[in-house]
C-alpha atoms as a PDB file:
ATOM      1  CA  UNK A   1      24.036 -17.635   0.472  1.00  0.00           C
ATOM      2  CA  UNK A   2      22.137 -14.242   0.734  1.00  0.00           C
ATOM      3  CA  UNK A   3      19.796 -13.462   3.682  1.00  0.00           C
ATOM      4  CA  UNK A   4      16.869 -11.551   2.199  1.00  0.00           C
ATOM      5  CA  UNK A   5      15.852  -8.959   5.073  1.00  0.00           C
ATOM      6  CA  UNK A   6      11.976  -8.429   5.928  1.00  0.00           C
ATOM      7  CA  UNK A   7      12.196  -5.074   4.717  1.00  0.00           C
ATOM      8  CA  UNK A   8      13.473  -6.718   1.520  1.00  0.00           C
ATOM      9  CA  UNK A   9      10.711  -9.117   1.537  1.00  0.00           C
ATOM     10  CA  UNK A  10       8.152  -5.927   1.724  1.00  0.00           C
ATOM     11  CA  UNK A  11       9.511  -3.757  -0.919  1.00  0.00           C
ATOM     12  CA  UNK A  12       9.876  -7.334  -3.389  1.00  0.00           C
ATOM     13  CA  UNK A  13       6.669  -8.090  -2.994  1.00  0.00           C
ATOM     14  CA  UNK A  14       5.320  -4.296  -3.582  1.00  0.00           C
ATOM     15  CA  UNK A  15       7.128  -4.188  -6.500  1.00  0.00           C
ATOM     16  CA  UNK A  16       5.939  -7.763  -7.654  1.00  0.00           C
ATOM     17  CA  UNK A  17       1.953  -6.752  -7.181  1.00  0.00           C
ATOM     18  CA  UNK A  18       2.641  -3.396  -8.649  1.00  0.00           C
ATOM     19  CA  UNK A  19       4.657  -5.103 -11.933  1.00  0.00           C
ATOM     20  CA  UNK A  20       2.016  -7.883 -11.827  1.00  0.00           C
ATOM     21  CA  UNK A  21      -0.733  -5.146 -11.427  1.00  0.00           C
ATOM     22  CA  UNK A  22      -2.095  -7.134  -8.664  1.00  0.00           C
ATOM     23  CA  UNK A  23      -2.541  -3.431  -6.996  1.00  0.00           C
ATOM     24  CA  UNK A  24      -4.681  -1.371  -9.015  1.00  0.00           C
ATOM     25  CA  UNK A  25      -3.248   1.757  -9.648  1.00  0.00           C
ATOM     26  CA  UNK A  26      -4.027   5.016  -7.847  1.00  0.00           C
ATOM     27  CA  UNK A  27      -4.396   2.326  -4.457  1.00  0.00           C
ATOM     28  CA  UNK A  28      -3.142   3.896  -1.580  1.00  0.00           C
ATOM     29  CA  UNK A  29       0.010   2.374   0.758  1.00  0.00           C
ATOM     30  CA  UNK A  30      -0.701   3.137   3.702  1.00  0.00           C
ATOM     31  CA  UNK A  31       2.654   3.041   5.773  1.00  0.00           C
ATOM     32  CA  UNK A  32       0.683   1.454   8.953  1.00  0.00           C
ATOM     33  CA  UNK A  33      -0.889  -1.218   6.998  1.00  0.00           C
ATOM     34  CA  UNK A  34       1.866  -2.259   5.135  1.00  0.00           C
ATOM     35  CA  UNK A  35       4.157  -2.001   8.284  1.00  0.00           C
ATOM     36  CA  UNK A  36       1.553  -4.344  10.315  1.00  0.00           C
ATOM     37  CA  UNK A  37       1.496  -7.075   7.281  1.00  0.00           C
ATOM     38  CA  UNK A  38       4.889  -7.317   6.933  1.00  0.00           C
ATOM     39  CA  UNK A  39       5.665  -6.693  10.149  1.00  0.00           C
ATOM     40  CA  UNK A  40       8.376  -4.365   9.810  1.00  0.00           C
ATOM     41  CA  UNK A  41       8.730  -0.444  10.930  1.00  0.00           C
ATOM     42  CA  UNK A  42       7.102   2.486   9.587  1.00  0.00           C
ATOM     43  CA  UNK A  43      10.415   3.438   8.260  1.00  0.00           C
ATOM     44  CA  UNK A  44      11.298   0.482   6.862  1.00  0.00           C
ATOM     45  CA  UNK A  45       7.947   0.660   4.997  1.00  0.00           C
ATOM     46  CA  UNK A  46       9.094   4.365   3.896  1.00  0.00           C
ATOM     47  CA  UNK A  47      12.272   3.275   2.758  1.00  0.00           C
ATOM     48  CA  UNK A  48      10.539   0.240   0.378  1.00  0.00           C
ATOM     49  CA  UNK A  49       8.150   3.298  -0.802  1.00  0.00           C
ATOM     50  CA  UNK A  50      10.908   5.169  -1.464  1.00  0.00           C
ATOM     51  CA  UNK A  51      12.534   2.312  -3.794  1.00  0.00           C
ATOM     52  CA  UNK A  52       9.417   2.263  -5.187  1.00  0.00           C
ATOM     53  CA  UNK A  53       9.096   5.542  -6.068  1.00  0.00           C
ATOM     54  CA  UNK A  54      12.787   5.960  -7.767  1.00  0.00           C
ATOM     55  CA  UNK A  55      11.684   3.256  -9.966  1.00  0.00           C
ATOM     56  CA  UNK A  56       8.940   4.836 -11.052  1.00  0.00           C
ATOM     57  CA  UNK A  57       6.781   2.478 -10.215  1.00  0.00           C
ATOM     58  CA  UNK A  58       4.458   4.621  -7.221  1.00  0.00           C
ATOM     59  CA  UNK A  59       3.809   8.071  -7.090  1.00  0.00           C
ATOM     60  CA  UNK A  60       4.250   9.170  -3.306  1.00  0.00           C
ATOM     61  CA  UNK A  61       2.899  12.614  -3.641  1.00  0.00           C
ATOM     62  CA  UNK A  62       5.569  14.990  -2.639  1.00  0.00           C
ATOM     63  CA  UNK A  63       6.439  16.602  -5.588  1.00  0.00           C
ATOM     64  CA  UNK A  64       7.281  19.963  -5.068  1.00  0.00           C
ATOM     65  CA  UNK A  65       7.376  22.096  -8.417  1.00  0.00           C
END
């Protein structure tokens, strides 16, 4: 049996409205929103972003040419 972890939770059900498009794109996450609602940390929150990000599936911004 597998535990799923909050911060799991979060970043599943990011990805799942983002795949879904249930988020329209270009929509901010803002880490202290996201942090309150699934009540996790900040960095947890930055961590699921990150995920996120490697996938593809968000753009966070910090691309450095």
């Amino acid at each position: 049996m597998t535990s799923v972890s909050r911060a799991d939770v979060a970043y599943l059900s990011l990805r799942q409205a983002i795949v879904e498009q249930a988020l329209v794109p270009g929509t901010k996450l803002r880490e202290d929103e996201l942090a309150t609602h699934f009540a996790v940390s900040r960095t947890l929150i930055r961590a699921a972003l990150a995920r996120l990000a490697n996938e593809g599936l968000i753009d966070t911004g910090n691309k450095r040419t």
